[in-house]
PDB file of N, CA and C in Angstrom:
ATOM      1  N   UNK A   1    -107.508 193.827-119.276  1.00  0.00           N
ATOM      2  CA  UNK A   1    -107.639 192.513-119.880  1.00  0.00           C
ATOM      3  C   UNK A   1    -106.419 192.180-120.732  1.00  0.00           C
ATOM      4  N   UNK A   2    -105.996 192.995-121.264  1.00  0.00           N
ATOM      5  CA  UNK A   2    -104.839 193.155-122.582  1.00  0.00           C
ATOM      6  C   UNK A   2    -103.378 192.515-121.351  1.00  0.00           C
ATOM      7  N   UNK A   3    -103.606 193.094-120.007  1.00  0.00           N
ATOM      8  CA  UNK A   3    -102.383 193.122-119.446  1.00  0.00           C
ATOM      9  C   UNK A   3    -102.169 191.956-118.941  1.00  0.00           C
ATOM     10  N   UNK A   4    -103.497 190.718-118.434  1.00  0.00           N
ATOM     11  CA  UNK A   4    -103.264 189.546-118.221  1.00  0.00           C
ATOM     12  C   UNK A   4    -103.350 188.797-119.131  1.00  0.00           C
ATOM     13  N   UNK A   5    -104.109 188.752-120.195  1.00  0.00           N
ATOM     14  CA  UNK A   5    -103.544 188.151-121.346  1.00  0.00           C
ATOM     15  C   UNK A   5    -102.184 187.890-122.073  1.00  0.00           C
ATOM     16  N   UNK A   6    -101.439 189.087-122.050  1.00  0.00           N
ATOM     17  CA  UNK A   6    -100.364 189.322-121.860  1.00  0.00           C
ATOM     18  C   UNK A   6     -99.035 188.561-120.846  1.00  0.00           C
ATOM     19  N   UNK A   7     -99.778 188.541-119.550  1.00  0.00           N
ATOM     20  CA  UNK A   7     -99.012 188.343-118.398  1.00  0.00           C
ATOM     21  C   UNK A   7     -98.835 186.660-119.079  1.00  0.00           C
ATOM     22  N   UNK A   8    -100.246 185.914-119.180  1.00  0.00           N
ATOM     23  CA  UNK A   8    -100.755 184.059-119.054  1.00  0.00           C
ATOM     24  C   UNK A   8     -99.617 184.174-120.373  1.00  0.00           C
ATOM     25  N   UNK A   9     -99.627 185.016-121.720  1.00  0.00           N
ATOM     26  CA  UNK A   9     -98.909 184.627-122.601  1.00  0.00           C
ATOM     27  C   UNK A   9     -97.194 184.102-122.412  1.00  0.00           C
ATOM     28  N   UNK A  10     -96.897 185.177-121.745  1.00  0.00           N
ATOM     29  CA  UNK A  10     -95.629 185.257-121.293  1.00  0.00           C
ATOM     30  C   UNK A  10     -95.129 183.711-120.306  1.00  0.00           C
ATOM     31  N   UNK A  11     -96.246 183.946-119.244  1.00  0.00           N
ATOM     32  CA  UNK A  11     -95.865 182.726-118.581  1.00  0.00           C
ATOM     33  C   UNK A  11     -95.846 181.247-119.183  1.00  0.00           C
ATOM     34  N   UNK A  12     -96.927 181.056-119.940  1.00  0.00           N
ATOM     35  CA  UNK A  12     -97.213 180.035-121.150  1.00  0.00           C
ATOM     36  C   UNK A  12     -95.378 179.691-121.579  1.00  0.00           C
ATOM     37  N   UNK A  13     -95.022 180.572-122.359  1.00  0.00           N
ATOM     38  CA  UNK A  13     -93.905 180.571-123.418  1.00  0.00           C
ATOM     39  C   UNK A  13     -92.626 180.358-122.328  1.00  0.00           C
ATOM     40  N   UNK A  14     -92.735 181.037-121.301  1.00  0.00           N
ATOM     41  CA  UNK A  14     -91.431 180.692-120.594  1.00  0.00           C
ATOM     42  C   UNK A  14     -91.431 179.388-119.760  1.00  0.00           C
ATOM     43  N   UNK A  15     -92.553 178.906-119.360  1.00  0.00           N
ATOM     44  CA  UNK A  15     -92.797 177.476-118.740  1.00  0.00           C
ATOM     45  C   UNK A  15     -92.465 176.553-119.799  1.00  0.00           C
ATOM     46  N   UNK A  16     -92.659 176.923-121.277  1.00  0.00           N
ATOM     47  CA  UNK A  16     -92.285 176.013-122.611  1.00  0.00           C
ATOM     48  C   UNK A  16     -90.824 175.919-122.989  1.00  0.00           C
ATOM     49  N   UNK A  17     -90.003 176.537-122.533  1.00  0.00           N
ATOM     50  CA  UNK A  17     -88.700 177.093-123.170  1.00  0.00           C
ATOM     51  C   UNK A  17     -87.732 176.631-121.357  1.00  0.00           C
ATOM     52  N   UNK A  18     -88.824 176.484-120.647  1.00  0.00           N
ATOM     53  CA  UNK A  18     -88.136 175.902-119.342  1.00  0.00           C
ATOM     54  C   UNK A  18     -88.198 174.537-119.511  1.00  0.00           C
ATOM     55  N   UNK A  19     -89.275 174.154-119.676  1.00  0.00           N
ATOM     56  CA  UNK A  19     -89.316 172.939-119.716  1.00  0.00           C
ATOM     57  C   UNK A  19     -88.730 172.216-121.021  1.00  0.00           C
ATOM     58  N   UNK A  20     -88.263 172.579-122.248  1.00  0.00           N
ATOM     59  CA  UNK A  20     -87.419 172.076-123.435  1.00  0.00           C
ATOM     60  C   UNK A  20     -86.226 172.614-123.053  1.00  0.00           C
ATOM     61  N   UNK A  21     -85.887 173.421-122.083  1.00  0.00           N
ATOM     62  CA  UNK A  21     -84.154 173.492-121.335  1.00  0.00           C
ATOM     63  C   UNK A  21     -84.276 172.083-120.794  1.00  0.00           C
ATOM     64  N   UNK A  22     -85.072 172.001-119.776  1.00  0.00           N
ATOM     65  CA  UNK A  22     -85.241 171.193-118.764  1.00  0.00           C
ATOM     66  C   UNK A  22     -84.942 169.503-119.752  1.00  0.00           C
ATOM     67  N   UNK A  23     -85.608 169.232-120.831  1.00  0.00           N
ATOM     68  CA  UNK A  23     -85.684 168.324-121.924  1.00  0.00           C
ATOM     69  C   UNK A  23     -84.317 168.315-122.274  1.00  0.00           C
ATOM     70  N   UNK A  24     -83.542 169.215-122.822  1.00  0.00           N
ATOM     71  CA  UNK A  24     -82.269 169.310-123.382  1.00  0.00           C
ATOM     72  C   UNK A  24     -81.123 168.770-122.527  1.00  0.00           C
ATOM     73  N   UNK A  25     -81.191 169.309-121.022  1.00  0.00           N
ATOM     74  CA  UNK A  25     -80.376 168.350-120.005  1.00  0.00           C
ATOM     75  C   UNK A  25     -80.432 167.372-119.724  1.00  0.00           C
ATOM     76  N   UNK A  26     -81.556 166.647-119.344  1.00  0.00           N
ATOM     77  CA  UNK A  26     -82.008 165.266-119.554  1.00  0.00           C
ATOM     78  C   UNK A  26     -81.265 164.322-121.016  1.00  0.00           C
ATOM     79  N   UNK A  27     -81.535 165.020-121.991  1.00  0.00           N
ATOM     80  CA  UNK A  27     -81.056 164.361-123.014  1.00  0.00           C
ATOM     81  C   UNK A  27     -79.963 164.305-123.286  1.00  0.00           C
ATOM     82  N   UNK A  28     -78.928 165.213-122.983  1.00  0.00           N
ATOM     83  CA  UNK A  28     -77.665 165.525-122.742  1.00  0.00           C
ATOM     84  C   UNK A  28     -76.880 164.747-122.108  1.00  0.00           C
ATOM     85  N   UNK A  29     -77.471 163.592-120.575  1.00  0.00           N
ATOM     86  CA  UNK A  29     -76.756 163.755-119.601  1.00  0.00           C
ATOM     87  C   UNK A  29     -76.784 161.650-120.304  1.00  0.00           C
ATOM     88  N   UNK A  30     -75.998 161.228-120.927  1.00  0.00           N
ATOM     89  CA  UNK A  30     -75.808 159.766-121.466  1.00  0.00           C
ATOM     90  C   UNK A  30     -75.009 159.131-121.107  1.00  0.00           C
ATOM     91  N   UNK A  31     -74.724 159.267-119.402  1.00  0.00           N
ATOM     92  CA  UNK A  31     -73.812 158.217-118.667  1.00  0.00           C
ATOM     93  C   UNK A  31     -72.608 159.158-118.770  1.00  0.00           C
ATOM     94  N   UNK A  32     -71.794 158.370-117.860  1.00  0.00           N
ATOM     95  CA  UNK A  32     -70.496 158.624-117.227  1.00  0.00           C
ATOM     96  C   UNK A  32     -69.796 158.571-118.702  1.00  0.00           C
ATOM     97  N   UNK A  33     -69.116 159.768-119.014  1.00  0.00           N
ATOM     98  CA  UNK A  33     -67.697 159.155-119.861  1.00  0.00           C
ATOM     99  C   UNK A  33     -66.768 158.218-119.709  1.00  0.00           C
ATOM    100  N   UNK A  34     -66.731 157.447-118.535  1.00  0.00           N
ATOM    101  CA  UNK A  34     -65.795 156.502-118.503  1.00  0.00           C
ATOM    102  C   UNK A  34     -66.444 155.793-117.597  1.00  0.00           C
ATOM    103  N   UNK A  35     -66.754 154.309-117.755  1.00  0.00           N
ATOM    104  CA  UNK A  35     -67.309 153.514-116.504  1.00  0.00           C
ATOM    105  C   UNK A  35     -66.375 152.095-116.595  1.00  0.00           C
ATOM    106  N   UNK A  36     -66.864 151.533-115.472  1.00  0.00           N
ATOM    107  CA  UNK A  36     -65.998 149.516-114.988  1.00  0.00           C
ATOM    108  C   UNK A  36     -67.388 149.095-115.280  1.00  0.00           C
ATOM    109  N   UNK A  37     -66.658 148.264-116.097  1.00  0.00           N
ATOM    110  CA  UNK A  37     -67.642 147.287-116.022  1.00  0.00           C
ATOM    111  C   UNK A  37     -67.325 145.744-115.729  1.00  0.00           C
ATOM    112  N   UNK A  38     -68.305 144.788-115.439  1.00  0.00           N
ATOM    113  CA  UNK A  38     -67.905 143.736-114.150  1.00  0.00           C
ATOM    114  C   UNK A  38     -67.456 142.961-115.375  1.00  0.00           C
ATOM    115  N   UNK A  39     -66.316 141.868-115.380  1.00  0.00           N
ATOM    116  CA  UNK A  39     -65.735 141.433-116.124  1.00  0.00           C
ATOM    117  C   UNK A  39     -65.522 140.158-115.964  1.00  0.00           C
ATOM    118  N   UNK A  40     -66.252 140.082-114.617  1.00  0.00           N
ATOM    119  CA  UNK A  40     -66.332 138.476-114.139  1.00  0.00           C
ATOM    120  C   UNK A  40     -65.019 137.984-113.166  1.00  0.00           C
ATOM    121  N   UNK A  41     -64.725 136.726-113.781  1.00  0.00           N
ATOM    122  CA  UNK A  41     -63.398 136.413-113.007  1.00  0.00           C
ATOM    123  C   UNK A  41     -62.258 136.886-113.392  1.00  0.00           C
ATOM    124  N   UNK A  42     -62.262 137.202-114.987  1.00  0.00           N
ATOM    125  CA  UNK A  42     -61.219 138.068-115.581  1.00  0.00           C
ATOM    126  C   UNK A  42     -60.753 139.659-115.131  1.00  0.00           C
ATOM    127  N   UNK A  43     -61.936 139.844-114.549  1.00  0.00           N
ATOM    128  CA  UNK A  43     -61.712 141.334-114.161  1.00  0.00           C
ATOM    129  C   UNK A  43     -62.558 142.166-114.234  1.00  0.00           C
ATOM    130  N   UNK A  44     -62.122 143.106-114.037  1.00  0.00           N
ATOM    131  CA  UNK A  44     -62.876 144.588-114.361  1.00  0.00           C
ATOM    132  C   UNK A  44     -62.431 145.091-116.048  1.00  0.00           C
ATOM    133  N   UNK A  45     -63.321 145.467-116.969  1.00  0.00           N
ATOM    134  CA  UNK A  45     -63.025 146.532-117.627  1.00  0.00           C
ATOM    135  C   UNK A  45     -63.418 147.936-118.353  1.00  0.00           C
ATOM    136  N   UNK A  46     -62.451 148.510-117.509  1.00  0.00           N
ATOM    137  CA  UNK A  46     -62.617 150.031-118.391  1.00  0.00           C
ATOM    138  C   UNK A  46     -62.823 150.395-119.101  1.00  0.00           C
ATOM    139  N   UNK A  47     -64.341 151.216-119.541  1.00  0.00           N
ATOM    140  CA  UNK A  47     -64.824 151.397-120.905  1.00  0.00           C
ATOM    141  C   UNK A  47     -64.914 152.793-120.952  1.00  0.00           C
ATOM    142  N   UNK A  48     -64.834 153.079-122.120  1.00  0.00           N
ATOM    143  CA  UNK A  48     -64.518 155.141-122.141  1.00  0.00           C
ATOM    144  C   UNK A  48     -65.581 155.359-123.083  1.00  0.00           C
ATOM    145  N   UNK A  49     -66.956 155.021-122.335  1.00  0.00           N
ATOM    146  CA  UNK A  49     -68.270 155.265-123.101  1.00  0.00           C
ATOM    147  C   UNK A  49     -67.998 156.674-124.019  1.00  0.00           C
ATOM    148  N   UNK A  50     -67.872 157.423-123.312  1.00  0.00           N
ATOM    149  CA  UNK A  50     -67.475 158.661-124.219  1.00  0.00           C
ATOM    150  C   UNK A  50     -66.875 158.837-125.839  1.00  0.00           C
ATOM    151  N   UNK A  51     -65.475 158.097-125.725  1.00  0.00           N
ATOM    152  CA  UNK A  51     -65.457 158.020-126.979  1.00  0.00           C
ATOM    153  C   UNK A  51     -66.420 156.908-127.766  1.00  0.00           C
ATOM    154  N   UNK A  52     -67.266 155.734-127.243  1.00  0.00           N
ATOM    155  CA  UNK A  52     -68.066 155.519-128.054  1.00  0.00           C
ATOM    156  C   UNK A  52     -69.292 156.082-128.421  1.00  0.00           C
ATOM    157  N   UNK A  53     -69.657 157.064-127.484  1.00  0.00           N
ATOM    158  CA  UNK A  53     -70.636 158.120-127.987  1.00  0.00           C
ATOM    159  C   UNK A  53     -70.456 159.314-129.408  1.00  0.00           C
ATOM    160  N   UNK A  54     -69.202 158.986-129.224  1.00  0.00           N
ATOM    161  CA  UNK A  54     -68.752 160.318-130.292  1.00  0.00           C
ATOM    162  C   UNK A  54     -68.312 159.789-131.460  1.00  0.00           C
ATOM    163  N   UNK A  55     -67.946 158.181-131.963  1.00  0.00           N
ATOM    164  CA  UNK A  55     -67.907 157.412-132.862  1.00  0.00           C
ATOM    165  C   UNK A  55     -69.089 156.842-133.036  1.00  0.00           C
ATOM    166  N   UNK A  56     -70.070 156.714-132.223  1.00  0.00           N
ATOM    167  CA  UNK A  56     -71.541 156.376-132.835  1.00  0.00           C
ATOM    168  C   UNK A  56     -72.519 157.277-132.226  1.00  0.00           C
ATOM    169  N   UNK A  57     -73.039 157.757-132.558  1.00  0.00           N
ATOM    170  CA  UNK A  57     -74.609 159.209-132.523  1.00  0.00           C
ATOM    171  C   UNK A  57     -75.268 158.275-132.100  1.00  0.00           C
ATOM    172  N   UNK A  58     -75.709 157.165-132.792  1.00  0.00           N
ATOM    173  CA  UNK A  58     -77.123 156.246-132.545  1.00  0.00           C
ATOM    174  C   UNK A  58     -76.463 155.261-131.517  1.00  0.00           C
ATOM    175  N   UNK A  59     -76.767 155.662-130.017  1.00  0.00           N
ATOM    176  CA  UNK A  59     -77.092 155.111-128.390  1.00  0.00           C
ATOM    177  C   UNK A  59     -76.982 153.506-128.829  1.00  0.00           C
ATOM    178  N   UNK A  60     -78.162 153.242-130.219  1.00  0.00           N
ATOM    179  CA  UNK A  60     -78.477 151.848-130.379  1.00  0.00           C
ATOM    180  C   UNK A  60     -77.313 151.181-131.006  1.00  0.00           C
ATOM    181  N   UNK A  61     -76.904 151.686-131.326  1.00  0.00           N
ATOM    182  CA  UNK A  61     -75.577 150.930-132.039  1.00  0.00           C
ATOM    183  C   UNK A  61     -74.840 149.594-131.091  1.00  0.00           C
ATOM    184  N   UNK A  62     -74.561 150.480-129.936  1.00  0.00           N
ATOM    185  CA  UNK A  62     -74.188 149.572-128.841  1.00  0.00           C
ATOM    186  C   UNK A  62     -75.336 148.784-127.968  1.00  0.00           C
ATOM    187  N   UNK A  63     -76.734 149.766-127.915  1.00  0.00           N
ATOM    188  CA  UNK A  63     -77.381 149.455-126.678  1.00  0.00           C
ATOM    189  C   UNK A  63     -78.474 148.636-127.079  1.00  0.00           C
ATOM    190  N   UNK A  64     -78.175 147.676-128.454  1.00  0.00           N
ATOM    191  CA  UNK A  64     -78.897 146.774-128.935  1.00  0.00           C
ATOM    192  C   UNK A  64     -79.689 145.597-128.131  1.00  0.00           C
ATOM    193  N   UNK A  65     -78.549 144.991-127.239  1.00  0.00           N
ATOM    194  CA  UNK A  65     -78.834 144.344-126.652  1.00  0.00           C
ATOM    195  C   UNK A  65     -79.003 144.459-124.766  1.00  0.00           C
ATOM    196  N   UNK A  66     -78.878 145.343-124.727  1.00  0.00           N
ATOM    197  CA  UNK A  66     -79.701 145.955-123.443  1.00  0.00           C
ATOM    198  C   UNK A  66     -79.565 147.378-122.972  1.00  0.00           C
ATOM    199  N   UNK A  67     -80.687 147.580-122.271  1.00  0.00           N
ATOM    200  CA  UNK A  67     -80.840 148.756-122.332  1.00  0.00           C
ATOM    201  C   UNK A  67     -79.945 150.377-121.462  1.00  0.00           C
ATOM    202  N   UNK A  68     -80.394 151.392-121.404  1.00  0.00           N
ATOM    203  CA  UNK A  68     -79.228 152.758-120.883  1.00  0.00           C
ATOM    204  C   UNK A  68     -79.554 152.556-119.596  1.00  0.00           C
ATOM    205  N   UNK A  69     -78.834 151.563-118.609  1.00  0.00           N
ATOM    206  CA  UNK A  69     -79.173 151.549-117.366  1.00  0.00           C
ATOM    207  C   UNK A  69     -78.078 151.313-116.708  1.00  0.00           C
ATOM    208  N   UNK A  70     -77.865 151.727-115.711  1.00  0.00           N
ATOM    209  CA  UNK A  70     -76.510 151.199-114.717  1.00  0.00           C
ATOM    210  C   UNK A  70     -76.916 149.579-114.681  1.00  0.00           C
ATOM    211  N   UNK A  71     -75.730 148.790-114.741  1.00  0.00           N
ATOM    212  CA  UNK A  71     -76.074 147.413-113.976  1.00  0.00           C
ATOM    213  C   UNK A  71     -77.347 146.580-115.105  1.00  0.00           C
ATOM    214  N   UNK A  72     -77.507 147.594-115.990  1.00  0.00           N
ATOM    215  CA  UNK A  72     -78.487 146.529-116.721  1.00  0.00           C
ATOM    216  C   UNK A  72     -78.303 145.035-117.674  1.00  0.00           C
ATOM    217  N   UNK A  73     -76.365 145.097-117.869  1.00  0.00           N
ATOM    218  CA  UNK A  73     -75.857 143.783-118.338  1.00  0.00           C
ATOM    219  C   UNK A  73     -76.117 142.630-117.533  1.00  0.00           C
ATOM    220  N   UNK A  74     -75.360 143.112-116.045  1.00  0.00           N
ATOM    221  CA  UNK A  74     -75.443 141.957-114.951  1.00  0.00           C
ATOM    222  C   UNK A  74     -76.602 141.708-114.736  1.00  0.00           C
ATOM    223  N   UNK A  75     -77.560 142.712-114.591  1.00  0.00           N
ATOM    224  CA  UNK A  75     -79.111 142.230-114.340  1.00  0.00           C
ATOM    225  C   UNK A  75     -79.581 141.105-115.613  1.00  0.00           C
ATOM    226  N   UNK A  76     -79.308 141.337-116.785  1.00  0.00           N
ATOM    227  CA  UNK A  76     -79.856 140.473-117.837  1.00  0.00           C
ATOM    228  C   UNK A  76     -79.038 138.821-117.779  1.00  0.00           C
ATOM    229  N   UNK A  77     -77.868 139.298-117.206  1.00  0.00           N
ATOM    230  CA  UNK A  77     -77.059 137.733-117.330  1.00  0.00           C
ATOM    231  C   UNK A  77     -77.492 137.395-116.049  1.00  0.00           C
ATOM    232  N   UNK A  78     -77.975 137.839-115.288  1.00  0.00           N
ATOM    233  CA  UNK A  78     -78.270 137.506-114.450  1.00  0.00           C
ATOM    234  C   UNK A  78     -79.782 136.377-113.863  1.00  0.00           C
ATOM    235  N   UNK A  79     -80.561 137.004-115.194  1.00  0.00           N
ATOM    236  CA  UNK A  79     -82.237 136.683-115.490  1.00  0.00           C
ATOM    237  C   UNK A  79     -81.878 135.671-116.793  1.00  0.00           C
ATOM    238  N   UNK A  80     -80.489 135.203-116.908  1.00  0.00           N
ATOM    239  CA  UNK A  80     -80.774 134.153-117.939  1.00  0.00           C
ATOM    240  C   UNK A  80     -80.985 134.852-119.546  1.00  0.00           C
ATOM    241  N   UNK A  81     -81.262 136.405-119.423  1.00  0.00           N
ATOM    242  CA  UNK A  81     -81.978 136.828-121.031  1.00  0.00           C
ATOM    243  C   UNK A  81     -80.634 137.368-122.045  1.00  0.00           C
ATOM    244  N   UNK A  82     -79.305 137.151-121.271  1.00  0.00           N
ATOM    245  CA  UNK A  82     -78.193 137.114-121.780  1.00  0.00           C
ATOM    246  C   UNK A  82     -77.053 136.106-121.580  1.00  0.00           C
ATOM    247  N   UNK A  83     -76.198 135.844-122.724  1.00  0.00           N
ATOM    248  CA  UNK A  83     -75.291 135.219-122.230  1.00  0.00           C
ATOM    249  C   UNK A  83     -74.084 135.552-121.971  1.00  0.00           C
ATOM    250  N   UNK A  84     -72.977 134.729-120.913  1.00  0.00           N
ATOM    251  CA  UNK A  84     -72.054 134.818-120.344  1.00  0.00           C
ATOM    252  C   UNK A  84     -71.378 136.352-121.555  1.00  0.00           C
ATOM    253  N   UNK A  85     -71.088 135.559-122.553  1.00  0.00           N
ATOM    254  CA  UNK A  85     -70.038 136.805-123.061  1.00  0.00           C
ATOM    255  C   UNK A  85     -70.719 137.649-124.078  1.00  0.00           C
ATOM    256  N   UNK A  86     -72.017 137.083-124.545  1.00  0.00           N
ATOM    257  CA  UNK A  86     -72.305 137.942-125.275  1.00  0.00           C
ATOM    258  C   UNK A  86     -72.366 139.418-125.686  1.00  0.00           C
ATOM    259  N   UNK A  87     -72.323 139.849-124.987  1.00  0.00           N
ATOM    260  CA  UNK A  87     -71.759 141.669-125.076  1.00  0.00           C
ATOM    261  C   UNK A  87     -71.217 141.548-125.789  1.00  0.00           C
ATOM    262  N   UNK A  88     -70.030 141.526-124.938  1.00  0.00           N
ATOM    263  CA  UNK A  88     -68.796 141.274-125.436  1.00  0.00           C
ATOM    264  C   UNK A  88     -68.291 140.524-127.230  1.00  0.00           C
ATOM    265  N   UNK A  89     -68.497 139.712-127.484  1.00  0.00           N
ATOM    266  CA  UNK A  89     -68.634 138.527-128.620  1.00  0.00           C
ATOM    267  C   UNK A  89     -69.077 139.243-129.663  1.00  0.00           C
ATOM    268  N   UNK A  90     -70.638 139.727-129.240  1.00  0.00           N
ATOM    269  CA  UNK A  90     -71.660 140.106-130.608  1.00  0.00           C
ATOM    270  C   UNK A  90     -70.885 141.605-130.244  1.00  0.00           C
ATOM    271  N   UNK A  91     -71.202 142.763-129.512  1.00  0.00           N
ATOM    272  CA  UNK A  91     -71.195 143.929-129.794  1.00  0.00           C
ATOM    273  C   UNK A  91     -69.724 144.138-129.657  1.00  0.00           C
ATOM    274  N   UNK A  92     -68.736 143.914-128.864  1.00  0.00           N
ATOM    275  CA  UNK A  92     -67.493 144.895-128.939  1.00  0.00           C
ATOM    276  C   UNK A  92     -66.484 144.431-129.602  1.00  0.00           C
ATOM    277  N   UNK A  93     -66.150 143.190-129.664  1.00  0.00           N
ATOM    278  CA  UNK A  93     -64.817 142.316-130.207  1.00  0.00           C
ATOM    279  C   UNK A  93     -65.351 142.478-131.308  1.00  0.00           C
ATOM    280  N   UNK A  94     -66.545 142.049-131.763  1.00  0.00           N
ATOM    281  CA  UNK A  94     -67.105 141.822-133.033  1.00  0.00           C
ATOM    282  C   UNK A  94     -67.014 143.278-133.722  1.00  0.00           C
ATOM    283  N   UNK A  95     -67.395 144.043-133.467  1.00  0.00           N
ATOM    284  CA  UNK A  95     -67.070 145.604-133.926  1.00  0.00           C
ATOM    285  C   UNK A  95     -65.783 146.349-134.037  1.00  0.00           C
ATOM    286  N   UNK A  96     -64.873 145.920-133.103  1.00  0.00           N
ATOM    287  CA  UNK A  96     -63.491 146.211-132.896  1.00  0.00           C
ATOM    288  C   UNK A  96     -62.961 145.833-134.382  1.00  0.00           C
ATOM    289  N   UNK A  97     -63.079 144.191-134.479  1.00  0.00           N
ATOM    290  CA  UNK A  97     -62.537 143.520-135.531  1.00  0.00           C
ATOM    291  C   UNK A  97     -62.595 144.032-136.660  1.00  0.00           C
ATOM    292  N   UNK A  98     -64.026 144.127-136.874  1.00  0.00           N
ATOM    293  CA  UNK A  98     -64.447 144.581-138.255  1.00  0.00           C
ATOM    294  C   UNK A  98     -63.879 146.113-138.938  1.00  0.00           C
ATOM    295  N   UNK A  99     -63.943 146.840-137.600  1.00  0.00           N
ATOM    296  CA  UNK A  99     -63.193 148.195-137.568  1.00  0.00           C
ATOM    297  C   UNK A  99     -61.613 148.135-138.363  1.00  0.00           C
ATOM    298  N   UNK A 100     -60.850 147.278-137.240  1.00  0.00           N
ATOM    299  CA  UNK A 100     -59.439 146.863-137.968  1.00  0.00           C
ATOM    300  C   UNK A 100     -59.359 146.398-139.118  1.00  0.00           C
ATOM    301  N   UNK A 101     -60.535 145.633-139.674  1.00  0.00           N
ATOM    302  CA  UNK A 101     -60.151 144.586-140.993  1.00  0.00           C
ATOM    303  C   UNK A 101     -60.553 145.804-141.823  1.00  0.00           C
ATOM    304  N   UNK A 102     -61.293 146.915-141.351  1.00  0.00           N
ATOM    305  CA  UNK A 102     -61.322 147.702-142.910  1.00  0.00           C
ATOM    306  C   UNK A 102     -60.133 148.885-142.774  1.00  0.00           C
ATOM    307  N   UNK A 103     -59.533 148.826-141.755  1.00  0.00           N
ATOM    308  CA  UNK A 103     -58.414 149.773-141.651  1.00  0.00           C
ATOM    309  C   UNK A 103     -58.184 150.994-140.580  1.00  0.00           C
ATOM    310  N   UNK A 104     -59.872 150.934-140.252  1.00  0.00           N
ATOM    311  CA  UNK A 104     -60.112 152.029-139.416  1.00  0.00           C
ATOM    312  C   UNK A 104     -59.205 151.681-137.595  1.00  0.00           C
ATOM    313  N   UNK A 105     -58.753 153.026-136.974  1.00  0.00           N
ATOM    314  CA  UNK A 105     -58.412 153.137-136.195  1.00  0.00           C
ATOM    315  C   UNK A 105     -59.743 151.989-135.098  1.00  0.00           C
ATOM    316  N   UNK A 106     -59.402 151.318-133.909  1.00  0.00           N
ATOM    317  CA  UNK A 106     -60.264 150.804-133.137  1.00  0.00           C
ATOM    318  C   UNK A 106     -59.797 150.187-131.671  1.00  0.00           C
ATOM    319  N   UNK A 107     -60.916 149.670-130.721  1.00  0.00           N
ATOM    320  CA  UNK A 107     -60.094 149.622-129.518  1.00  0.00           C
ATOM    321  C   UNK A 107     -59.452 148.551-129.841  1.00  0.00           C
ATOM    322  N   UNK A 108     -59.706 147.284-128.300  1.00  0.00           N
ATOM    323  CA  UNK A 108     -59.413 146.190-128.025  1.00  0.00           C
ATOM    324  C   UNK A 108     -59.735 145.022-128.848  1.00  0.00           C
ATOM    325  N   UNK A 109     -59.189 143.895-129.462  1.00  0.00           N
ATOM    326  CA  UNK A 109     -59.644 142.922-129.848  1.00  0.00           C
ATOM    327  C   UNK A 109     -59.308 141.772-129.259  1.00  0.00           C
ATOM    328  N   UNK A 110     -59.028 141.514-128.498  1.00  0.00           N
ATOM    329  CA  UNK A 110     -58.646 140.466-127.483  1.00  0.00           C
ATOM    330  C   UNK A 110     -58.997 140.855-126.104  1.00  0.00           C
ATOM    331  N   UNK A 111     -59.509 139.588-125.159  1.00  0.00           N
ATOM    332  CA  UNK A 111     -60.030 139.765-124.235  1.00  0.00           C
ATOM    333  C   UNK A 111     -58.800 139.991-123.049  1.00  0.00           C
ATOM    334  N   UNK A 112     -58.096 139.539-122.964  1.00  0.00           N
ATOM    335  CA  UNK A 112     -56.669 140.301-122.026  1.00  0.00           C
ATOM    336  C   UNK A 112     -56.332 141.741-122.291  1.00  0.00           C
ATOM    337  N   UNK A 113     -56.938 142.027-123.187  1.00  0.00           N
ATOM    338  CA  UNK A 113     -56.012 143.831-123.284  1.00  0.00           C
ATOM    339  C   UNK A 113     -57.223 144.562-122.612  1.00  0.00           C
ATOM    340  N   UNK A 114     -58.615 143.974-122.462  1.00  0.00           N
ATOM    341  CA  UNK A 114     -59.629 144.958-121.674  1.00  0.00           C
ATOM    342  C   UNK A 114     -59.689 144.757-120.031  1.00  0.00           C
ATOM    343  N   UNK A 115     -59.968 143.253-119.860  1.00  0.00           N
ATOM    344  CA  UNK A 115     -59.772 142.855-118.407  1.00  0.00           C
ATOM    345  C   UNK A 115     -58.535 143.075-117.797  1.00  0.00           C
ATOM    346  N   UNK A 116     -58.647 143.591-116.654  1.00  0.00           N
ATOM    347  CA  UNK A 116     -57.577 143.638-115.600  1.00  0.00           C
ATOM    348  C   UNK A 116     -57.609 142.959-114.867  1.00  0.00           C
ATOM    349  N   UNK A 117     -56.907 141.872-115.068  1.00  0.00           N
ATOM    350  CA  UNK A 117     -57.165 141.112-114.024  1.00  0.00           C
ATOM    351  C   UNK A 117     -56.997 141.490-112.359  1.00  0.00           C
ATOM    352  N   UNK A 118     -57.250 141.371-111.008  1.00  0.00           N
ATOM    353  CA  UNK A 118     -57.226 141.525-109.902  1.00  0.00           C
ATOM    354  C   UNK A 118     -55.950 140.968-109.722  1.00  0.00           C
ATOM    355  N   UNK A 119     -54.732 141.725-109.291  1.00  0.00           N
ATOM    356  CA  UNK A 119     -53.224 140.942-108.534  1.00  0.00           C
ATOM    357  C   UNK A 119     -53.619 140.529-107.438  1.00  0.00           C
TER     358      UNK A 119
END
């Protein structure tokens, strides 16, 4: 009795410690370090999610206005529940700026230095 009690314990604890590995990768895995994003007629632009993961911990900082999904901007401007530049406007220029005006190192603040345009 001692030896399957034993055995269920064991299996218990390692199915728990598999499955909070299993939890830890999942949570780990927060998009591509570097993605395009659709830029409209202006272009494509290159965003290096990465370093904004590592200048902001809190996901929400950026993902205020929509959510950790591939394609989930275009889908929202798409449904009308966003507008044309808003991303852009409220979360990145607007953050960029504020970054520079207090001194801190930051990306782009103008919309030509992110879009590439198509030659």
């Amino acid at each position: 009795m001692k030896v399957i009690r034993m055995t269920v314990w064991v299996l218990l604890v390692a199915s728990l410690l598999g499955f909070a590995g299993g939890y830890t990768i999942l949570a780990a895995n927060k998009g591509a370090p570097e993605m395009t994003l659709n830029g409209g007629k202006s272009g494509p632009v290159p965003f290096p999610h990465l370093v904004h993961q590592t200048k902001f911990e809190d996901c929400n900082t950026c993902h205020e206005l929509f959510p950790q999904e591939p394609g989930a901007i275009d889908a929202l401007k798409a449904s009308g529940e966003l507008k044309k530049k808003q991303v852009m406007n409220k979360q990145c220029t607007k953050c960029h700026k504020q970054m520079k005006k207090e001194g801190q190192k930051t990306g782009p603040t103008t919309c030509k230095t992110c879009h590439a345009k198509n030659g």
